[in-house]
C-alpha atoms as a PDB file:
ATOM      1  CA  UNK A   1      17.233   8.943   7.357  1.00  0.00           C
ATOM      2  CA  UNK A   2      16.713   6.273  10.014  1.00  0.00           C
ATOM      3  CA  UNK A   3      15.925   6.157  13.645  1.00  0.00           C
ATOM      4  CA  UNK A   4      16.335   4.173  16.365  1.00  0.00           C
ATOM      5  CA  UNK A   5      13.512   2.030  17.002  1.00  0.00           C
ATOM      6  CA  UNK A   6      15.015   0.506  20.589  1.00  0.00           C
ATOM      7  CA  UNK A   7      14.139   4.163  21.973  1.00  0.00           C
ATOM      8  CA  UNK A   8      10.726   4.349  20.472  1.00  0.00           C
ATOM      9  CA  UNK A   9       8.345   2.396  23.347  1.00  0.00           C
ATOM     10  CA  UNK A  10      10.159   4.373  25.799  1.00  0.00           C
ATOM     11  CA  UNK A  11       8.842   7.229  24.166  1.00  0.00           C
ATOM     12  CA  UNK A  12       5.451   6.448  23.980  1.00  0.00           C
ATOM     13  CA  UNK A  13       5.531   5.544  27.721  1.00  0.00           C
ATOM     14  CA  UNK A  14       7.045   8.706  28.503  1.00  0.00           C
ATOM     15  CA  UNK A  15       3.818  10.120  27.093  1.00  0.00           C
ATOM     16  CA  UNK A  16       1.319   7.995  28.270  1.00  0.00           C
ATOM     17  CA  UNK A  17       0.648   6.767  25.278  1.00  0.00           C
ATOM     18  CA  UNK A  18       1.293   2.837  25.682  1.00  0.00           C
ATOM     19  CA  UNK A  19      -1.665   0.523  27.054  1.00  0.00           C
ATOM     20  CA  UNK A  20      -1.064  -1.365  30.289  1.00  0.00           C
ATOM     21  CA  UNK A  21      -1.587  -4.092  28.385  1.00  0.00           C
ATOM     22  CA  UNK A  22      -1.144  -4.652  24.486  1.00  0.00           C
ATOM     23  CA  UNK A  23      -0.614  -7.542  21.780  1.00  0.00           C
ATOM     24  CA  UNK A  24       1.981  -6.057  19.947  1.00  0.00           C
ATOM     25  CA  UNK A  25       3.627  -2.613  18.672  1.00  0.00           C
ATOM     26  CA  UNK A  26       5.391  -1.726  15.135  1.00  0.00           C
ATOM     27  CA  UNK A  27       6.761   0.671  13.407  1.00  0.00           C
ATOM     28  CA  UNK A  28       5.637   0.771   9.587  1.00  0.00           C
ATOM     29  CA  UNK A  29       5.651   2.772   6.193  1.00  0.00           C
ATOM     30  CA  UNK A  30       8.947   4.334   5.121  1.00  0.00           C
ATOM     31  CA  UNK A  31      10.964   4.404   8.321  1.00  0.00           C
ATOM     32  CA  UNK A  32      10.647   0.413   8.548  1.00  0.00           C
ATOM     33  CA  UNK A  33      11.321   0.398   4.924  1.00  0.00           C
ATOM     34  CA  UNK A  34      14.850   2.375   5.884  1.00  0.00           C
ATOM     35  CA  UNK A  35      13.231   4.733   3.140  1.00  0.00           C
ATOM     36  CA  UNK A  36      12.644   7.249   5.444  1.00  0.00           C
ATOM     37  CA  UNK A  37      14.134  10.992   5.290  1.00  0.00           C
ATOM     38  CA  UNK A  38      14.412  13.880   7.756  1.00  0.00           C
ATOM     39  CA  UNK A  39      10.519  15.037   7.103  1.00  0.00           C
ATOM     40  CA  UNK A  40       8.821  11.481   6.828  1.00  0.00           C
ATOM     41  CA  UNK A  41       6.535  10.724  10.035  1.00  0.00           C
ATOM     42  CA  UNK A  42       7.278   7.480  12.225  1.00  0.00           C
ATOM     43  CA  UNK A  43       4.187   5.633  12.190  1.00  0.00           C
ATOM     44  CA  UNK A  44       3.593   3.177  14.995  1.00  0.00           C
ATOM     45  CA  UNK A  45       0.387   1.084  15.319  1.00  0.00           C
ATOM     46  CA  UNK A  46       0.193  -0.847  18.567  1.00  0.00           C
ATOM     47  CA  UNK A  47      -2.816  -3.618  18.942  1.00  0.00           C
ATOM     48  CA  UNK A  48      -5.026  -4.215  22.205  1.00  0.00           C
ATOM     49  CA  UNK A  49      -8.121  -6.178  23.025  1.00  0.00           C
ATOM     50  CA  UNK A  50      -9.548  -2.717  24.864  1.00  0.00           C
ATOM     51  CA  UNK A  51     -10.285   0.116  22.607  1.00  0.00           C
ATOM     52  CA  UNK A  52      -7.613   3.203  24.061  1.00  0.00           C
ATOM     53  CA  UNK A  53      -8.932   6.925  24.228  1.00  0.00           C
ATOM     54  CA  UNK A  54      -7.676   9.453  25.893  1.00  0.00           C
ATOM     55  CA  UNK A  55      -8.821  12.960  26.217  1.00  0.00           C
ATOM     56  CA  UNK A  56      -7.792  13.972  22.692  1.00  0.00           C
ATOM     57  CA  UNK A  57      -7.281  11.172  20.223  1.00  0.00           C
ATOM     58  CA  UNK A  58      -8.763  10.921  16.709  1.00  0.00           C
ATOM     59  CA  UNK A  59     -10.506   8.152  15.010  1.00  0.00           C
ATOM     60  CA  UNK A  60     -10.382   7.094  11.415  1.00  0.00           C
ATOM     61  CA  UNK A  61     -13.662   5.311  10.359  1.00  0.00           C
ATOM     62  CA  UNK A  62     -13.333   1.727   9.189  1.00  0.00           C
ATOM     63  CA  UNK A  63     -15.943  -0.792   7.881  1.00  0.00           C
ATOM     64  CA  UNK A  64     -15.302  -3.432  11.130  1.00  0.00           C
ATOM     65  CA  UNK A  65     -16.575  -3.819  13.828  1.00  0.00           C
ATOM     66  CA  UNK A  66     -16.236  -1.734  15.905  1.00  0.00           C
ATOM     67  CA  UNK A  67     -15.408   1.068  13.553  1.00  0.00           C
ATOM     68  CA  UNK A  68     -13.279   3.347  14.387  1.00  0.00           C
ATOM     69  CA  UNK A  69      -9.713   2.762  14.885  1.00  0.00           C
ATOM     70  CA  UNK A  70      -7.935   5.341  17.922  1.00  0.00           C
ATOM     71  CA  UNK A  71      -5.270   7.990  16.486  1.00  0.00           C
ATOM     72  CA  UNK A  72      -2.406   9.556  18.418  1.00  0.00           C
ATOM     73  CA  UNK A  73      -0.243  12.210  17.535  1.00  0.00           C
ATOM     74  CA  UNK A  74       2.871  14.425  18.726  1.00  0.00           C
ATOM     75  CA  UNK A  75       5.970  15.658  17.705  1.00  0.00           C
ATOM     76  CA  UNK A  76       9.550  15.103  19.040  1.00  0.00           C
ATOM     77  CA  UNK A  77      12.308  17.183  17.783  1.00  0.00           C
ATOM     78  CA  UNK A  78      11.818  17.917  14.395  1.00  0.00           C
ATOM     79  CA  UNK A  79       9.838  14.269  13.996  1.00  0.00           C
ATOM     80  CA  UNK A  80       6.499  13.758  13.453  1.00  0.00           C
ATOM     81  CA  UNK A  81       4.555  10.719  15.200  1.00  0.00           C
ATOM     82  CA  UNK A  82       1.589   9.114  14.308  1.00  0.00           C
ATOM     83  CA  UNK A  83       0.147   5.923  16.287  1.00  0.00           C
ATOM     84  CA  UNK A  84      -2.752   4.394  15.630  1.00  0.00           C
ATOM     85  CA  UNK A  85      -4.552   1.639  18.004  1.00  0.00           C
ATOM     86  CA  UNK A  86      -5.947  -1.281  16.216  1.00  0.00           C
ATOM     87  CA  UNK A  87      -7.949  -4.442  18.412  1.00  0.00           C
ATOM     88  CA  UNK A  88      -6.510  -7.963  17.663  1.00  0.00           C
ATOM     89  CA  UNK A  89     -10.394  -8.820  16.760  1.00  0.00           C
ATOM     90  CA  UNK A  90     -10.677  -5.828  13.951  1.00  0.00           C
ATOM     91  CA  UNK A  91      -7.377  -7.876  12.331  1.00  0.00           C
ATOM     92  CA  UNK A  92      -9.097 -11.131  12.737  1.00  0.00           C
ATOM     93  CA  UNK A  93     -11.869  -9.414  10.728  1.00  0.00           C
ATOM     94  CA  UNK A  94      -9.391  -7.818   7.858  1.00  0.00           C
ATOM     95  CA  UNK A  95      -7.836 -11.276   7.316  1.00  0.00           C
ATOM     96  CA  UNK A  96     -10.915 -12.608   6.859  1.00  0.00           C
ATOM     97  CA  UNK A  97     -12.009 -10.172   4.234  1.00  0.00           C
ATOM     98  CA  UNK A  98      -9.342 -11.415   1.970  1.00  0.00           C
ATOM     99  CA  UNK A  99      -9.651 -15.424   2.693  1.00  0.00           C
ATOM    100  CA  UNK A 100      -9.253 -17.444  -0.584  1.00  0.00           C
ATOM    101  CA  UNK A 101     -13.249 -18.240  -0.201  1.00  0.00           C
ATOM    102  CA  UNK A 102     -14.232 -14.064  -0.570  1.00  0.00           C
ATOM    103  CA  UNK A 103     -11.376 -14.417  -3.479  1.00  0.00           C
ATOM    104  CA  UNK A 104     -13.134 -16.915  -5.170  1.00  0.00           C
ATOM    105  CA  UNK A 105     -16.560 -15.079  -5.011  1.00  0.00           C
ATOM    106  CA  UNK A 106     -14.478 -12.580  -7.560  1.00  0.00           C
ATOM    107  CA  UNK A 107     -15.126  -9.182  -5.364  1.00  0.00           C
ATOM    108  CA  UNK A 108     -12.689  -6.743  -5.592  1.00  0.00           C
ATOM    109  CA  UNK A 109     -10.302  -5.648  -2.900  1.00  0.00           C
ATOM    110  CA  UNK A 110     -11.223  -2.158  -2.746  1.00  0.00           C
ATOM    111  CA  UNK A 111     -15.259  -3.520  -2.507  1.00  0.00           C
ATOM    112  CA  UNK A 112     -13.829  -5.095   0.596  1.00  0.00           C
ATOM    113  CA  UNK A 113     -11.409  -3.355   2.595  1.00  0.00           C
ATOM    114  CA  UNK A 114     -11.476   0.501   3.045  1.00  0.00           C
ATOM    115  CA  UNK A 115      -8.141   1.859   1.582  1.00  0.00           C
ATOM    116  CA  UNK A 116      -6.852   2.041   5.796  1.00  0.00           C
ATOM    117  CA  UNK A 117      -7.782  -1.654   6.086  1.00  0.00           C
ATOM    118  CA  UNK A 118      -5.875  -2.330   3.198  1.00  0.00           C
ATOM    119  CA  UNK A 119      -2.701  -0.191   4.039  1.00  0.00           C
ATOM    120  CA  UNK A 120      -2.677  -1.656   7.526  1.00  0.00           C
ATOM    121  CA  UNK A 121      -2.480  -5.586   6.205  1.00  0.00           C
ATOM    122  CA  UNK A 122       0.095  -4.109   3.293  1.00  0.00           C
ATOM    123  CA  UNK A 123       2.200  -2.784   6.056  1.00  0.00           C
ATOM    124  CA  UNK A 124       2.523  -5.381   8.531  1.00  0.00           C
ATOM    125  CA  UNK A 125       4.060  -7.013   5.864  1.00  0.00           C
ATOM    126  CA  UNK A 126       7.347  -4.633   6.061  1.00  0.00           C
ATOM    127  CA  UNK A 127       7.147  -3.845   9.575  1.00  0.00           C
ATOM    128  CA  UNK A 128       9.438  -3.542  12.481  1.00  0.00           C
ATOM    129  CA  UNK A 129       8.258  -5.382  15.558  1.00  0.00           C
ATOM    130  CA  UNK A 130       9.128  -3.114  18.699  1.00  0.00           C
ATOM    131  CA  UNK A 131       7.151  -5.782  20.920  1.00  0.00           C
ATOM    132  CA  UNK A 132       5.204  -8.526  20.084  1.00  0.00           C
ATOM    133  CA  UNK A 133       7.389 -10.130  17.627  1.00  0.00           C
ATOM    134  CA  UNK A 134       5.410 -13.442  17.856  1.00  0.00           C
ATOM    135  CA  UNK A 135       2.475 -11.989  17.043  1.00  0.00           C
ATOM    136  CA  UNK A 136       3.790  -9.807  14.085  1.00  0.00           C
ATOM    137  CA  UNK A 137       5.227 -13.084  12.593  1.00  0.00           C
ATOM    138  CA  UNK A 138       1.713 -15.296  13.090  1.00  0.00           C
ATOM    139  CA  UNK A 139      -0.226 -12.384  11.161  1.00  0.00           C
ATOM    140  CA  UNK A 140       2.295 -12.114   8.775  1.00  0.00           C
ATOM    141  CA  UNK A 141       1.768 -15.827   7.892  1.00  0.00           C
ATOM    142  CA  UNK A 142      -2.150 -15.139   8.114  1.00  0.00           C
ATOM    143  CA  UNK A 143      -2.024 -12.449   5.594  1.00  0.00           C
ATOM    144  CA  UNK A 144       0.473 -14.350   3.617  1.00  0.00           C
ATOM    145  CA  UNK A 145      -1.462 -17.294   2.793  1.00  0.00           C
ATOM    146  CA  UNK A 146      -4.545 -15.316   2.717  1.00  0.00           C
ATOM    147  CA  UNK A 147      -6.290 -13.899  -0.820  1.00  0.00           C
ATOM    148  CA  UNK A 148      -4.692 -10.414  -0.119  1.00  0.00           C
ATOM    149  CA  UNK A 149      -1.901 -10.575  -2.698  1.00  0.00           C
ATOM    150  CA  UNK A 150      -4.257 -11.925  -5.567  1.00  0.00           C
ATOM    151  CA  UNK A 151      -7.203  -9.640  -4.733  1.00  0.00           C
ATOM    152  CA  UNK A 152      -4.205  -6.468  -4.702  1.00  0.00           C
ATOM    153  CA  UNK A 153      -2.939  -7.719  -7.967  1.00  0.00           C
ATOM    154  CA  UNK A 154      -6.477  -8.580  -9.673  1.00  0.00           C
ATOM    155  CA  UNK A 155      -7.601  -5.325  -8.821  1.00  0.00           C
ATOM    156  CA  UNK A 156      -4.629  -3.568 -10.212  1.00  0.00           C
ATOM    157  CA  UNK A 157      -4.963  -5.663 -13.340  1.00  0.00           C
ATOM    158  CA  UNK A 158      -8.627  -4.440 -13.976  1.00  0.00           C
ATOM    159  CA  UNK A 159      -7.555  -1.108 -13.432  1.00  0.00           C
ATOM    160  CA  UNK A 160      -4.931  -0.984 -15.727  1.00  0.00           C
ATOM    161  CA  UNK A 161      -7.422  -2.484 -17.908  1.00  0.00           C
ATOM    162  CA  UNK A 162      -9.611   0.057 -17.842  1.00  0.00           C
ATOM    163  CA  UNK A 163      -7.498   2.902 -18.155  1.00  0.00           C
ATOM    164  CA  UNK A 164      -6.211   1.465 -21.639  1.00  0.00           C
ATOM    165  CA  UNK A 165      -9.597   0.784 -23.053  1.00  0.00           C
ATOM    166  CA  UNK A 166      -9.972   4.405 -22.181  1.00  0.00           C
ATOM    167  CA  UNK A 167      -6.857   5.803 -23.777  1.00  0.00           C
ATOM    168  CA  UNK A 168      -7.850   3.729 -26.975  1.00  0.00           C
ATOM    169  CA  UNK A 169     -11.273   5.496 -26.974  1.00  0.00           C
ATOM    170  CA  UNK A 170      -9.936   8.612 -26.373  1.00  0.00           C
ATOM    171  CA  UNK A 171      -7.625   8.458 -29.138  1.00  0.00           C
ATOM    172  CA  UNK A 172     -10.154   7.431 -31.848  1.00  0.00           C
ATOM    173  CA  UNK A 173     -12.773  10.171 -30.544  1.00  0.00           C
ATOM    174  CA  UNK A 174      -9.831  12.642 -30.858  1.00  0.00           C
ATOM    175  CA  UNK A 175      -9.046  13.395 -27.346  1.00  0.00           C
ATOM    176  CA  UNK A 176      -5.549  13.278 -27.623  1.00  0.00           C
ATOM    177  CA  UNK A 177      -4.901  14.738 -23.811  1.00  0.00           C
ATOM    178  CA  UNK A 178      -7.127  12.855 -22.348  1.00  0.00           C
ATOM    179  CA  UNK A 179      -5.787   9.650 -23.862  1.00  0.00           C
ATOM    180  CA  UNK A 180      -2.051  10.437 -22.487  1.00  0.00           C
ATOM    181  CA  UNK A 181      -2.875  11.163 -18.979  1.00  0.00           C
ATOM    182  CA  UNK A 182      -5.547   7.545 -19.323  1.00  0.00           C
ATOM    183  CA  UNK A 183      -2.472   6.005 -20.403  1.00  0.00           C
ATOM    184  CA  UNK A 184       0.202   7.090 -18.047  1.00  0.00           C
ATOM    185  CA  UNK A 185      -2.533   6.102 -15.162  1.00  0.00           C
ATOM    186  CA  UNK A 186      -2.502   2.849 -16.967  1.00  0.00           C
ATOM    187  CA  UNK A 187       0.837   2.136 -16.438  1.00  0.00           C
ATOM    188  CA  UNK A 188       1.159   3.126 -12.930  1.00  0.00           C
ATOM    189  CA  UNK A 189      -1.975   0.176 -12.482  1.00  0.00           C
ATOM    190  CA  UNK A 190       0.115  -2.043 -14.579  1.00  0.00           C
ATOM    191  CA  UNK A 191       3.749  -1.458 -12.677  1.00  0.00           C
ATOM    192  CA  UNK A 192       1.762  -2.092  -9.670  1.00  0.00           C
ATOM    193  CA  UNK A 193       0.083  -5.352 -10.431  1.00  0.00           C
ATOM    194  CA  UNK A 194       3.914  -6.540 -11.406  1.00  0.00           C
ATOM    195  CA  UNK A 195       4.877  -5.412  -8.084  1.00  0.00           C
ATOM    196  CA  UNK A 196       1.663  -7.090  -6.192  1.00  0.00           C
ATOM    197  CA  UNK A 197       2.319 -10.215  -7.673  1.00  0.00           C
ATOM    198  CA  UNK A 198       5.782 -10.184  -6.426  1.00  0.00           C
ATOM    199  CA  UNK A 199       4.369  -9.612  -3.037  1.00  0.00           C
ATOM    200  CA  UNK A 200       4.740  -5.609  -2.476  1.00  0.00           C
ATOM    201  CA  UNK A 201       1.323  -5.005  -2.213  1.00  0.00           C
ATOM    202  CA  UNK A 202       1.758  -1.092  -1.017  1.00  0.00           C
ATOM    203  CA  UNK A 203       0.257   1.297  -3.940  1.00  0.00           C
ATOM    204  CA  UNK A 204       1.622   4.936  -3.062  1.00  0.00           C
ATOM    205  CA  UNK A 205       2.491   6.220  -6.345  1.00  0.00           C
ATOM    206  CA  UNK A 206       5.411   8.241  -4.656  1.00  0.00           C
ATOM    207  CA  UNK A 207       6.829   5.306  -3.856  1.00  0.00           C
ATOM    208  CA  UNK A 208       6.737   3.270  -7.166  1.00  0.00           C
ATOM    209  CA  UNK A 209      10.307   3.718  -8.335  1.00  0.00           C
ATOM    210  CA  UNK A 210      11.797   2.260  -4.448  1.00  0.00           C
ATOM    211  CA  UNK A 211       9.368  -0.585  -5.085  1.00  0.00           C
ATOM    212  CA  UNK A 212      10.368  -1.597  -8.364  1.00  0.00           C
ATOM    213  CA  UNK A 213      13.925  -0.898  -7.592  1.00  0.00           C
ATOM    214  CA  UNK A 214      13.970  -3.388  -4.439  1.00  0.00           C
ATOM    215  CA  UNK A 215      11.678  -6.208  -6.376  1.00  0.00           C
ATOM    216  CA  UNK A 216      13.430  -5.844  -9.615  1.00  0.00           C
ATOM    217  CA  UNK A 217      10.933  -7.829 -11.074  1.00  0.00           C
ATOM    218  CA  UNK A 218      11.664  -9.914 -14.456  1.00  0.00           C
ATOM    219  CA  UNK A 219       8.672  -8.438 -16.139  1.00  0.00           C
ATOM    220  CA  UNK A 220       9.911  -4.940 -16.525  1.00  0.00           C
ATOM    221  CA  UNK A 221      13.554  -3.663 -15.991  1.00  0.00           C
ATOM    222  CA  UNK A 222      13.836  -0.197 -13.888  1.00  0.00           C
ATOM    223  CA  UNK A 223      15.103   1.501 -17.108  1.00  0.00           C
ATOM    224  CA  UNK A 224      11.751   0.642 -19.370  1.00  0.00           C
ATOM    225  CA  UNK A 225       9.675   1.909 -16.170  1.00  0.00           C
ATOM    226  CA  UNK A 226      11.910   5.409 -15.699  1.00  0.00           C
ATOM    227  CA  UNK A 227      11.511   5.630 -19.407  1.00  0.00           C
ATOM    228  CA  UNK A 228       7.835   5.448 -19.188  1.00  0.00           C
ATOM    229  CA  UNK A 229       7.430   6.964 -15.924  1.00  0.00           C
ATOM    230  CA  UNK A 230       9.311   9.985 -16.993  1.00  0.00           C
ATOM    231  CA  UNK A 231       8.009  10.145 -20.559  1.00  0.00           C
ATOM    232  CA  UNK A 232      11.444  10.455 -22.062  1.00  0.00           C
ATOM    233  CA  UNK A 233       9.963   9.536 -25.346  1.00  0.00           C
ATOM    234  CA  UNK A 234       7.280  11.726 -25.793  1.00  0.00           C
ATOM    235  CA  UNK A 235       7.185  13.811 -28.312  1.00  0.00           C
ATOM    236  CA  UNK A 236       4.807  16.451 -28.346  1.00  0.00           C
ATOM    237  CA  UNK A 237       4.236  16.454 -31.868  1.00  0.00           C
ATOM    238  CA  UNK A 238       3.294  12.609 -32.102  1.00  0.00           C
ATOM    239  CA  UNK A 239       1.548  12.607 -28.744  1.00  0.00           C
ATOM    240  CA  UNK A 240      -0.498   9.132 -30.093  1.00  0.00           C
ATOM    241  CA  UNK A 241       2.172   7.127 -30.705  1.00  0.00           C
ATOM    242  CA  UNK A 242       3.173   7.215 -26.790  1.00  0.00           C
ATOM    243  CA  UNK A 243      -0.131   6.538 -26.276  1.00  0.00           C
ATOM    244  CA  UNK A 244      -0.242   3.420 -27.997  1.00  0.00           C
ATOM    245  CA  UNK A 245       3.161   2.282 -27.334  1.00  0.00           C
ATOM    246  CA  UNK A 246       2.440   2.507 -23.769  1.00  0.00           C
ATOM    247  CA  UNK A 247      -1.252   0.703 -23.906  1.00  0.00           C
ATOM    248  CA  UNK A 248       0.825  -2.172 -25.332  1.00  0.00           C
ATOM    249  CA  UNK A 249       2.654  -2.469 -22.584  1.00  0.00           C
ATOM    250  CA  UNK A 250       0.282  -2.476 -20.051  1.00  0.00           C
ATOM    251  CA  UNK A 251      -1.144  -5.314 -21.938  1.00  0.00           C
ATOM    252  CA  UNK A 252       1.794  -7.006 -22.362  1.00  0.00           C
ATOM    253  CA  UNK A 253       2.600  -6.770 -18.475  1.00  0.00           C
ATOM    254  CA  UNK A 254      -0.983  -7.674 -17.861  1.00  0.00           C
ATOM    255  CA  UNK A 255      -0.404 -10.965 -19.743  1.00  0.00           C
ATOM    256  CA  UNK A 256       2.843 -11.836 -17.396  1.00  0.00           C
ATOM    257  CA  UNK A 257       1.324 -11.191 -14.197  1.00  0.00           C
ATOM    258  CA  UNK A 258       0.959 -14.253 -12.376  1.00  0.00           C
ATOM    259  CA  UNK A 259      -2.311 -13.302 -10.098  1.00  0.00           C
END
């Protein structure tokens, strides 16, 4: 399901919910993906250089400064609509955080950015500009030739990493269960480090499958990942050999990833 995003500033106005003044707005997540369906939320995040409140907005907690970032929220129709109200300075400071020079000093993205820092840079990548559009496209380069992608796919890589040494463990101590579900968390790490190093740097799990399907990466084919992803090859009675078959190739994936 889509919607029309030429009606959605009007909206917000309607409801008082636009700044007199403001950098830029977007829409982002599924809707600007087009993967949107008749229950999915349109989230908007609009940027100032004045913090917005109004007399009953959320926050959500961030590790900038300053840190908070303003929510809004409302329904229209049978829609769902989430805005949130970042400053242009709190970007400045995410960009930053991920600038080849942090990279280098080998600290991991999740050490840096707070898992809504990190969604927000992920989805201005994929967003649709309803005003603004020059400053959309000048982040977009910012965050482009910034660290984020390698620190996204490094971290995924160590993850992976340590999911498989689990598994392995797991298996030799007899822990047969524990060593499947260590290995199938594995290779969602894995699938994603593909995917980050092909520049979709989003890590919802629900979304994996549209991800790999639109990046069709060379590393993996969609049919190996449904095979996986699904565990059509499990077999109950040989529960190990899934779990070893599927540590090798999060290893061999990890050994193709270009970070």
């Amino acid at each position: 399901m889509s919607i029309d995003f030429s009606s959605c500033l009007d909206e917000l106005g309607a409801r008082g919910l636009l700044p007199e003044h403001y950098e830029a707005a977007f829409v982002v997540g599924s809707q600007a993906r087009g993967w949107g369906n008749a229950l999915s939320d349109v989230d908007i995040c609009v940027v100032t250089r004045e913090p917005w409140t109004s007399d009953d907005h959320g926050l959500i907690h961030v590790l900038l400064t300053p840190d908070t970032v303003t929510t809004e929220g409302f329904h229209s129709g049978e829609l769902a609509w989430e805005l949130k109200y970042w400053l242009d300075g709190q970007v400045d400071q995410m960009i930053e955080k991920v600038a080849w020079s942090a990279f280098n000093g080998s600290t991991l993205v999740g050490q840096r950015l707070t898992r809504e820092e990190e969604k927000f840079l992920d989805r201005m990548l994929t967003c649709v500009p309803l005003a603004g559009a020059d400053w959309v496209l000048r982040r977009q380069g910012e965050i482009k030739q910034s660290a984020f992608r390698a620190f996204v796919t490094t971290e995924c890589l160590n993850l992976a990493d340590d999911y498989v040494i689990d598994a392995v463990g797991q298996l030799e101590a007899g822990d047969v269960d524990s060593a499947v579900l260590c290995a199938r968390t594995a290779f969602g790490h894995a699938v994603d480090a593909v995917l980050a190093s092909h520049g979709d740097l989003g890590r919802l799990n629900k979304w994996r499958a549209r991800r790999l399907s639109s990046v069709r990466p060379e590393e993996i084919s969609y049919e190996e990942y449904w095979n996986v992803e699904t565990m059509r090859t499990f077999d109950p009675a040989a529960p190990e050999a899934w779990v070893r078959e599927t540590a090798w190739l999060c290893k061999r994936l990890a050994m193709e990833v270009q970070v």
